[in-house]
Protein backbone atom coordinates (compact mmCIF):
# COMPACT_ATOMS: atom_id res chain seq x y z
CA UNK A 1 0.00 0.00 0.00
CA UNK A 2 1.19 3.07 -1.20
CA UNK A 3 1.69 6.16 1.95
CA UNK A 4 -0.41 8.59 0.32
CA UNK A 5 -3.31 5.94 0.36
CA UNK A 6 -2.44 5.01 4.01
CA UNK A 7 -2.81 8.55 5.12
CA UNK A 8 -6.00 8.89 3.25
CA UNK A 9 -7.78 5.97 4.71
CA UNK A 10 -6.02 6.69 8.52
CA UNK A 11 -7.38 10.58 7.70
CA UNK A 12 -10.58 9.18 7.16
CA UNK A 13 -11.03 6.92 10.34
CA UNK A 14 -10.26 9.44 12.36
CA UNK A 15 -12.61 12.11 10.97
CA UNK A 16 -15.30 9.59 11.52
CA UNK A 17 -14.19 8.61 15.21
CA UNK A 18 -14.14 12.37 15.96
CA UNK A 19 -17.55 13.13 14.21
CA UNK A 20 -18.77 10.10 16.46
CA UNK A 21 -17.47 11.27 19.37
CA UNK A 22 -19.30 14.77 18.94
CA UNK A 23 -22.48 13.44 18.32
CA UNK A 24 -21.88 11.14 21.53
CA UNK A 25 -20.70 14.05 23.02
CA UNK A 26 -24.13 16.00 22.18
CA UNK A 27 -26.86 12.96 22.51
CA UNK A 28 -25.58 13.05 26.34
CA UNK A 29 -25.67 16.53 27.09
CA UNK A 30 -29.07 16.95 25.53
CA UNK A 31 -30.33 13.37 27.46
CA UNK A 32 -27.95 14.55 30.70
CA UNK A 33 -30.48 17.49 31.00
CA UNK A 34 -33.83 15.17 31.26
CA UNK A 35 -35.02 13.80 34.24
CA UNK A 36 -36.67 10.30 34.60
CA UNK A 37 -40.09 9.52 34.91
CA UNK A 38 -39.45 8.06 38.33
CA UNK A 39 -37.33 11.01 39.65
CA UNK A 40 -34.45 8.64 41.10
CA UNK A 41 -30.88 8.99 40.71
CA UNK A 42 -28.74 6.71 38.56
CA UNK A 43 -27.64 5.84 41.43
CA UNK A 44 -31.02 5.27 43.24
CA UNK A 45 -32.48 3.41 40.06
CA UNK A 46 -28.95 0.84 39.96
CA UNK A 47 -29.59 0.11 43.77
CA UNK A 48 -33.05 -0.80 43.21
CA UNK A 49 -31.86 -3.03 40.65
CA UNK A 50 -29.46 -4.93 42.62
CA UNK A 51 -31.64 -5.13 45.38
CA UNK A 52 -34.18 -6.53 43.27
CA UNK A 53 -31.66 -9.70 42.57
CA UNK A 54 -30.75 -10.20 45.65
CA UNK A 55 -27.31 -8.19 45.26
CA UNK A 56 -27.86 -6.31 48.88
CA UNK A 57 -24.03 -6.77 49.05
CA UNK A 58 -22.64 -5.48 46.13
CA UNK A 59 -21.54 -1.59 47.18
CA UNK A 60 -22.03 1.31 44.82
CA UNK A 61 -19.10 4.08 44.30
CA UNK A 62 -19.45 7.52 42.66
CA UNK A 63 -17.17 8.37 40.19
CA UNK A 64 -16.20 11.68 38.39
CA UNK A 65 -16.74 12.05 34.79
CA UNK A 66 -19.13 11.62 32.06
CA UNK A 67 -19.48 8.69 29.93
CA UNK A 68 -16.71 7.28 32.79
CA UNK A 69 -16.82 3.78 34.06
CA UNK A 70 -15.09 2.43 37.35
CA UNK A 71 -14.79 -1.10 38.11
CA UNK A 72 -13.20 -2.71 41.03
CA UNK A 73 -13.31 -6.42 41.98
CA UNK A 74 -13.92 -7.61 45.18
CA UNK A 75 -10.45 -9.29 45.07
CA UNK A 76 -8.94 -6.00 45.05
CA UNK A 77 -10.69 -4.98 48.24
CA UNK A 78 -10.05 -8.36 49.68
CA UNK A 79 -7.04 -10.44 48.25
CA UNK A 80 -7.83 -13.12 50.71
CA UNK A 81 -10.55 -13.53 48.25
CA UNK A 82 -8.20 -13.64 45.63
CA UNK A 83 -6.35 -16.71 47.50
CA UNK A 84 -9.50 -18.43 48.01
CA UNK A 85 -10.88 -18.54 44.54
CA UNK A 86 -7.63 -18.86 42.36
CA UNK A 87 -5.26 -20.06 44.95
CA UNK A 88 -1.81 -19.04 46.17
């Protein structure tokens, strides 16, 4: 492949990851700004959930951002755990 065609079809990947990420970008701020027919939290509404499987133990964090996800196993909180389930 020829570098004048690479840089035309890298050019052209990211144009359309950035125009993607705008209209992400957007469709969140304009949804961010609408509350739920329930009036709970995200945070209210995921508790519910887990409490509605039986998942009373599983804790909830906040994190900063938008569009952010935070995960943390249990085995990082307790690497006893860790031992137990995948051994020394």
């Amino acid at each position: 492949m020829q570098a004048s065609t690479y840089f035309i079809i890298a050019g052209a990947i990211m144009a359309f990851s950035y125009a993607v990420q705008l209209r992400l970008k957007n469709t969140y701020a304009r949804w961010g700004r609408t509350r739920n027919a329930a009036g709970v939290t995200g945070s209210a509404a995921a508790r519910r959930i887990l409490d509605a499987n039986g998942m009373r133990d599983v804790r909830l964090e906040a994190v900063r951002g938008q569009l952010s996800d935070h995960y943390r196993s249990a085995i990082e909180d307790d690497p006893a755990l860790g031992e137990r389930l995948f051994g020394p």
